[in-house]
C-alpha atoms as a PDB file:
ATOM      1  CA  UNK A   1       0.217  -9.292 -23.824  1.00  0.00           C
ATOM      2  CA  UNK A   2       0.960  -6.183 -25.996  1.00  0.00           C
ATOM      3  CA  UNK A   3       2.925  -2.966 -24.225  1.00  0.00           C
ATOM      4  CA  UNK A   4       0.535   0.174 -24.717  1.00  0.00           C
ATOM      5  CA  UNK A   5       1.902   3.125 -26.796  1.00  0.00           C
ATOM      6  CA  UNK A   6       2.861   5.470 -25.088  1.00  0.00           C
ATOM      7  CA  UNK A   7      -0.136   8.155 -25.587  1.00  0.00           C
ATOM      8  CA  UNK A   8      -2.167   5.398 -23.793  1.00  0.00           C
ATOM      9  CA  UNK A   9       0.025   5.122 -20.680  1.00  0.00           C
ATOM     10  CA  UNK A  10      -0.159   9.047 -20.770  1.00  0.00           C
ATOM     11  CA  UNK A  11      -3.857   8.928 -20.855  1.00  0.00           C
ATOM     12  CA  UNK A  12      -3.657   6.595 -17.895  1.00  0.00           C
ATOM     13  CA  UNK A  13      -1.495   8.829 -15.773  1.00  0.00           C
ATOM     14  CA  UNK A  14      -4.353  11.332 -16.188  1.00  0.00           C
ATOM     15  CA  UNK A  15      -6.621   8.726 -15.181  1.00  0.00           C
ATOM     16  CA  UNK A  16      -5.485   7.493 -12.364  1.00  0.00           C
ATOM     17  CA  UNK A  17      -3.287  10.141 -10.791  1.00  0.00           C
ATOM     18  CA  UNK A  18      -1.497   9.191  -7.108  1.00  0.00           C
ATOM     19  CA  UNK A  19      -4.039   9.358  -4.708  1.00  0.00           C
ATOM     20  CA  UNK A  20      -6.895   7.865  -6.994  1.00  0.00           C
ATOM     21  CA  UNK A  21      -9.597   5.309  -4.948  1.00  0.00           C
ATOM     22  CA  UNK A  22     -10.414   2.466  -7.053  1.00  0.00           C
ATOM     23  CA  UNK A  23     -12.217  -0.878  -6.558  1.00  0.00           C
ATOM     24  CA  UNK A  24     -11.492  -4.155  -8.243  1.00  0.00           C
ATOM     25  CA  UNK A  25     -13.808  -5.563 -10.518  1.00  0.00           C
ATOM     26  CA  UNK A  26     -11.851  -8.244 -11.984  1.00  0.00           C
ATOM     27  CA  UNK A  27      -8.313  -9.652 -11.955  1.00  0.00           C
ATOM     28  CA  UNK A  28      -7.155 -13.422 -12.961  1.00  0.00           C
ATOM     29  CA  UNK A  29      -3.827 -13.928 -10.606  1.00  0.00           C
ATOM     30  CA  UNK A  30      -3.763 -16.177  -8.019  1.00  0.00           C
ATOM     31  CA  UNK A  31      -2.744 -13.469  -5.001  1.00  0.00           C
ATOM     32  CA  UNK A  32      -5.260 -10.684  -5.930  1.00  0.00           C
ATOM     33  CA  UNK A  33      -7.441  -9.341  -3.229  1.00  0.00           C
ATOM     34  CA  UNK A  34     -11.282 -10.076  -3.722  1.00  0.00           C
ATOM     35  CA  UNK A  35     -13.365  -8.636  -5.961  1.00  0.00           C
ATOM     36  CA  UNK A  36     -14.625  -4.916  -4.676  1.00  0.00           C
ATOM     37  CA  UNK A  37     -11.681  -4.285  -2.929  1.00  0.00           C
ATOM     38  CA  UNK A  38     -10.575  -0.754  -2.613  1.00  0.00           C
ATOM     39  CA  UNK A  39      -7.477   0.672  -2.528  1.00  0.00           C
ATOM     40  CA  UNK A  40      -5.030   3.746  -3.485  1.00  0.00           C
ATOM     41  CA  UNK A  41      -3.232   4.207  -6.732  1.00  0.00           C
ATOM     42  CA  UNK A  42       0.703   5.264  -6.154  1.00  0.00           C
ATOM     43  CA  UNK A  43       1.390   5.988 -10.199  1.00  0.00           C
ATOM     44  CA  UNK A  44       1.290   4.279 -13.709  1.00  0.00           C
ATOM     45  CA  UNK A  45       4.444   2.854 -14.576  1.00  0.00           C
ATOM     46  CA  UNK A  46       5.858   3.391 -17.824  1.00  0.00           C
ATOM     47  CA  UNK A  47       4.466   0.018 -19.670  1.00  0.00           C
ATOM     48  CA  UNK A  48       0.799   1.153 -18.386  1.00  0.00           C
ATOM     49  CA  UNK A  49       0.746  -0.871 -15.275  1.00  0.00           C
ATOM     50  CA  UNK A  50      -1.475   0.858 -12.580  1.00  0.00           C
ATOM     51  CA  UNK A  51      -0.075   0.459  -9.077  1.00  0.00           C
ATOM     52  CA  UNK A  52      -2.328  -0.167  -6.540  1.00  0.00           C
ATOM     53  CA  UNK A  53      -1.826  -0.306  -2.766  1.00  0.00           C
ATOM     54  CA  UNK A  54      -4.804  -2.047  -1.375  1.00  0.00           C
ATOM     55  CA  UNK A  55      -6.824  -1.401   1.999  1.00  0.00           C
ATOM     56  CA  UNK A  56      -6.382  -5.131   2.464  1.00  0.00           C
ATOM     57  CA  UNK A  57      -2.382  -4.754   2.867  1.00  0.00           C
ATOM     58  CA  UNK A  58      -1.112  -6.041  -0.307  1.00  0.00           C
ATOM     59  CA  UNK A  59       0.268  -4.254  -3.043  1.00  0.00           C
ATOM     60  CA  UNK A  60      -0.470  -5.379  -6.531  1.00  0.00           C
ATOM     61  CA  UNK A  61      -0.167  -3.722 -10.296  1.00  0.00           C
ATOM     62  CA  UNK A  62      -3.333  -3.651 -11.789  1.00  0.00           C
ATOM     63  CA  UNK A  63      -2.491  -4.781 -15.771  1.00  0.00           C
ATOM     64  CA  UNK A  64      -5.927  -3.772 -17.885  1.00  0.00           C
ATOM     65  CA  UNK A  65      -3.575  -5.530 -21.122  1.00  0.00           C
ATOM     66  CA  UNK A  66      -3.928  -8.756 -19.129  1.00  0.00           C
ATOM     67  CA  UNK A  67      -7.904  -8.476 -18.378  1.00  0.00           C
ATOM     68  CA  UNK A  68      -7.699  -6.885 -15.050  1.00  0.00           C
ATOM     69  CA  UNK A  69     -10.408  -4.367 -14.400  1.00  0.00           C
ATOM     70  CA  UNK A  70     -11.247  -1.244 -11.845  1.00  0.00           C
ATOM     71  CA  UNK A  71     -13.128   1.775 -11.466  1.00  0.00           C
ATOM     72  CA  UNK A  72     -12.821   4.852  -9.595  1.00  0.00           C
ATOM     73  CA  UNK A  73     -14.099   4.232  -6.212  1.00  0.00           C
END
C-alpha cells in the first residue's frame, strides 16, 4: 500500500470535512459494516485515512489506497 503525498491527503480533508455523510460501497476487511452503510466522517488523518463513525456503532478508517470505496451520502 503506498502513503499518499501530501497534496492528496489535503485534497481529502476538503473532501470529506468532519461532519461529511457517506455510504460504503466497498471495503475488503473482515469487521466492516455492510455495504450501503452510512455514517459520519470525524477527519482525515495525516497518511489519508478517512475516519468514519458508522450509524451501525462501529468505528472504522476508510483506506481508498487499500480498495475501500464511499461516496457522499
Amino acid at each position: 500500500m503506498t502513503i499518499p503525498s501530501r497534496s492528496e491527503v489535503e485534497r481529502r480533508r476538503r473532501e470529506y470535512p468532519a461532519g461529511t455523510r457517506v455510504v460504503l460501497e466497498s471495503m475488503d476487511d473482515p469487521q466492516a459494516p455492510r455495504v450501503g452503510s452510512l455514517g459520519t466522517v470525524r477527519g482525515v488523518d495525516d497518511l489519508g485515512q478517512i475516519m468514519v463513525s458508522w450509524d451501525s456503532g462501529g468505528s472504522l478508517s476508510v483506506i481508498l489506497e487499500a480498495g475501500d470505496r464511499i461516496r457522499r451520502g
